[in-house]
C-alpha atoms as a PDB file:
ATOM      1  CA  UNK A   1      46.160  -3.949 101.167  1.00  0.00           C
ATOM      2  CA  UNK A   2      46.552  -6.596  97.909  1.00  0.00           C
ATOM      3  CA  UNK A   3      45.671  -9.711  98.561  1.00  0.00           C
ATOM      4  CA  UNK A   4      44.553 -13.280  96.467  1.00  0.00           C
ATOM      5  CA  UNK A   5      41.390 -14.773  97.072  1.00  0.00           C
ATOM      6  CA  UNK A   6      41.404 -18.511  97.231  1.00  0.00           C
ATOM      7  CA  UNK A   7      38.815 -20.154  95.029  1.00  0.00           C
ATOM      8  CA  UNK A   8      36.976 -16.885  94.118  1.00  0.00           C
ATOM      9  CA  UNK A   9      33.609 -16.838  92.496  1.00  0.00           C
ATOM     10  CA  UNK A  10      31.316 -14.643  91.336  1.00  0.00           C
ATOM     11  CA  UNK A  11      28.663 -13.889  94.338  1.00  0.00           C
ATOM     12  CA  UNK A  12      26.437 -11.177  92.263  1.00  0.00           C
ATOM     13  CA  UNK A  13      26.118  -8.986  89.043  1.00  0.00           C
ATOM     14  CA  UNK A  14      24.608  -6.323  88.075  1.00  0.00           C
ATOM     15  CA  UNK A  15      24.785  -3.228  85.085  1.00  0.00           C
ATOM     16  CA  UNK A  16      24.446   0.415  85.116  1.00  0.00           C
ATOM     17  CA  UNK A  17      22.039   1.396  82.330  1.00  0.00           C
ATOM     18  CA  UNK A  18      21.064   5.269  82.256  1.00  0.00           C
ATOM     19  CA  UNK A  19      18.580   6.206  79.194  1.00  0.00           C
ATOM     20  CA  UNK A  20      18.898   3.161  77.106  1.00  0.00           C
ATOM     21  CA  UNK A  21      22.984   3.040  76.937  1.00  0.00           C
ATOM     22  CA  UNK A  22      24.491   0.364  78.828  1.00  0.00           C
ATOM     23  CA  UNK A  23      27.465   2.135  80.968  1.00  0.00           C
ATOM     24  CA  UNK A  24      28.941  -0.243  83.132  1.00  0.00           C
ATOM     25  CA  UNK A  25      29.044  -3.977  84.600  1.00  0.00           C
ATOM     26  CA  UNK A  26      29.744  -5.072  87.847  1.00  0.00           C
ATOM     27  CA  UNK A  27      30.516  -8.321  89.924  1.00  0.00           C
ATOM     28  CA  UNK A  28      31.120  -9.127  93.074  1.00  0.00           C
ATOM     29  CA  UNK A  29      33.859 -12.086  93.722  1.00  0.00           C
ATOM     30  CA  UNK A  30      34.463 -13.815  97.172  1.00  0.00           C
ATOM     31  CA  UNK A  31      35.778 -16.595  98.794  1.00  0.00           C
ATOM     32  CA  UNK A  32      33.970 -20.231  98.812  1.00  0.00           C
ATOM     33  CA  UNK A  33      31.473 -19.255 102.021  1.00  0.00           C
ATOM     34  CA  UNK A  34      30.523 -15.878 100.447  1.00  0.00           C
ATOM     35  CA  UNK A  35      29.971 -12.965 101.976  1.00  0.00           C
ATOM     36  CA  UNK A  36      26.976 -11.081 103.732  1.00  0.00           C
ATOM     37  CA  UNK A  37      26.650  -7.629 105.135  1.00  0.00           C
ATOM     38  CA  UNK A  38      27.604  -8.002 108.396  1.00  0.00           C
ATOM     39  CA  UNK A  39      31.089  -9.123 107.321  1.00  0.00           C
ATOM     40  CA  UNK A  40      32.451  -6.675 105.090  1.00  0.00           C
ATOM     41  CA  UNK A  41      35.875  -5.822 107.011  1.00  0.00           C
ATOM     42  CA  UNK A  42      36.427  -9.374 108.071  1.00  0.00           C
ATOM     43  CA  UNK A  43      36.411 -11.540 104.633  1.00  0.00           C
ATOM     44  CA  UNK A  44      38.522 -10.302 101.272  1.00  0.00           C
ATOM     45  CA  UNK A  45      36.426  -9.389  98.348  1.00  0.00           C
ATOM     46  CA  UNK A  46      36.697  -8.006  95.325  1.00  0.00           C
ATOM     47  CA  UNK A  47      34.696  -5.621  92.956  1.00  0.00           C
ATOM     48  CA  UNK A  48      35.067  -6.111  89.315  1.00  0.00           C
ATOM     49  CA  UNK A  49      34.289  -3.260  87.264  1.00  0.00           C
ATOM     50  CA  UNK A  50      34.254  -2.779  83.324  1.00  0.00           C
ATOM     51  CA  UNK A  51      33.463  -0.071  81.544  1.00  0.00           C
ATOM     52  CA  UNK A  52      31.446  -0.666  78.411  1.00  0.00           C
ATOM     53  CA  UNK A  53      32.437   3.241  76.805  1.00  0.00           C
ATOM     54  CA  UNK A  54      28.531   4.211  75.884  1.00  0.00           C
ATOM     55  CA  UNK A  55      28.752   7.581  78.332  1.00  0.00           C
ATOM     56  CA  UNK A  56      30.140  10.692  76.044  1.00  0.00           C
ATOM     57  CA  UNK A  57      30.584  13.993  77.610  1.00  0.00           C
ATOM     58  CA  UNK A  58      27.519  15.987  75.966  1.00  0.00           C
ATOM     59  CA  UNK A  59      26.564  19.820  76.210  1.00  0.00           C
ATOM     60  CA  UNK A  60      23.068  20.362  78.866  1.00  0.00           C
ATOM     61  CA  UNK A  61      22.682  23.689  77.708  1.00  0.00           C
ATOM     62  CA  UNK A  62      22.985  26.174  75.338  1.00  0.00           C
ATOM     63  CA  UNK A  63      24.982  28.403  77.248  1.00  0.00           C
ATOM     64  CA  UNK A  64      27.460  24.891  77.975  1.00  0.00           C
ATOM     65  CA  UNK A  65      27.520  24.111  74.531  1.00  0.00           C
ATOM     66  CA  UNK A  66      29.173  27.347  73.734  1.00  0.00           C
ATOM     67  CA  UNK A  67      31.876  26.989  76.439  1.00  0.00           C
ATOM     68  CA  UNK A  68      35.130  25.597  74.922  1.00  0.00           C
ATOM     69  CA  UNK A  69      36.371  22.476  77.103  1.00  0.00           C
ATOM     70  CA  UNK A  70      39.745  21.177  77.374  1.00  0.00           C
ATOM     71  CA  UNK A  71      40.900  17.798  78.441  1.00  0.00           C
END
């Protein structure tokens, strides 16, 4: 189910990092009187995802590195 929050803000951040090469970033928006654990399914939130494009699809083995992939 779609729905608007009123008044969102941003609650937390964080970034995915794996070997030096920044992958993602991430935040968290809710309503004006947040959000904890223990309410999950009864307040809307919303998880903000963007993809910064560093991840390539590389061989991890010879024997992969021969195989011929197809997208």
């Amino acid at each position: 189910m779609l729905q608007t929050i009123p008044q969102a803000r941003v609650q937390g951040e964080s970034e995915l990092r794996t070997y030096g090469s920044h992958i993602y970033d991430a935040k968290l928006f809710v309503g004006p009187t947040g959000l904890s654990s223990k309410e999950l399914t009864a307040r809307p939130f919303a998880l903000g995802i963007s993809n910064m494009g560093a991840l390539s699809r590389a061989p991890r083995s010879p024997k992969e590195a021969s195989r011929k992939w197809t997208t």
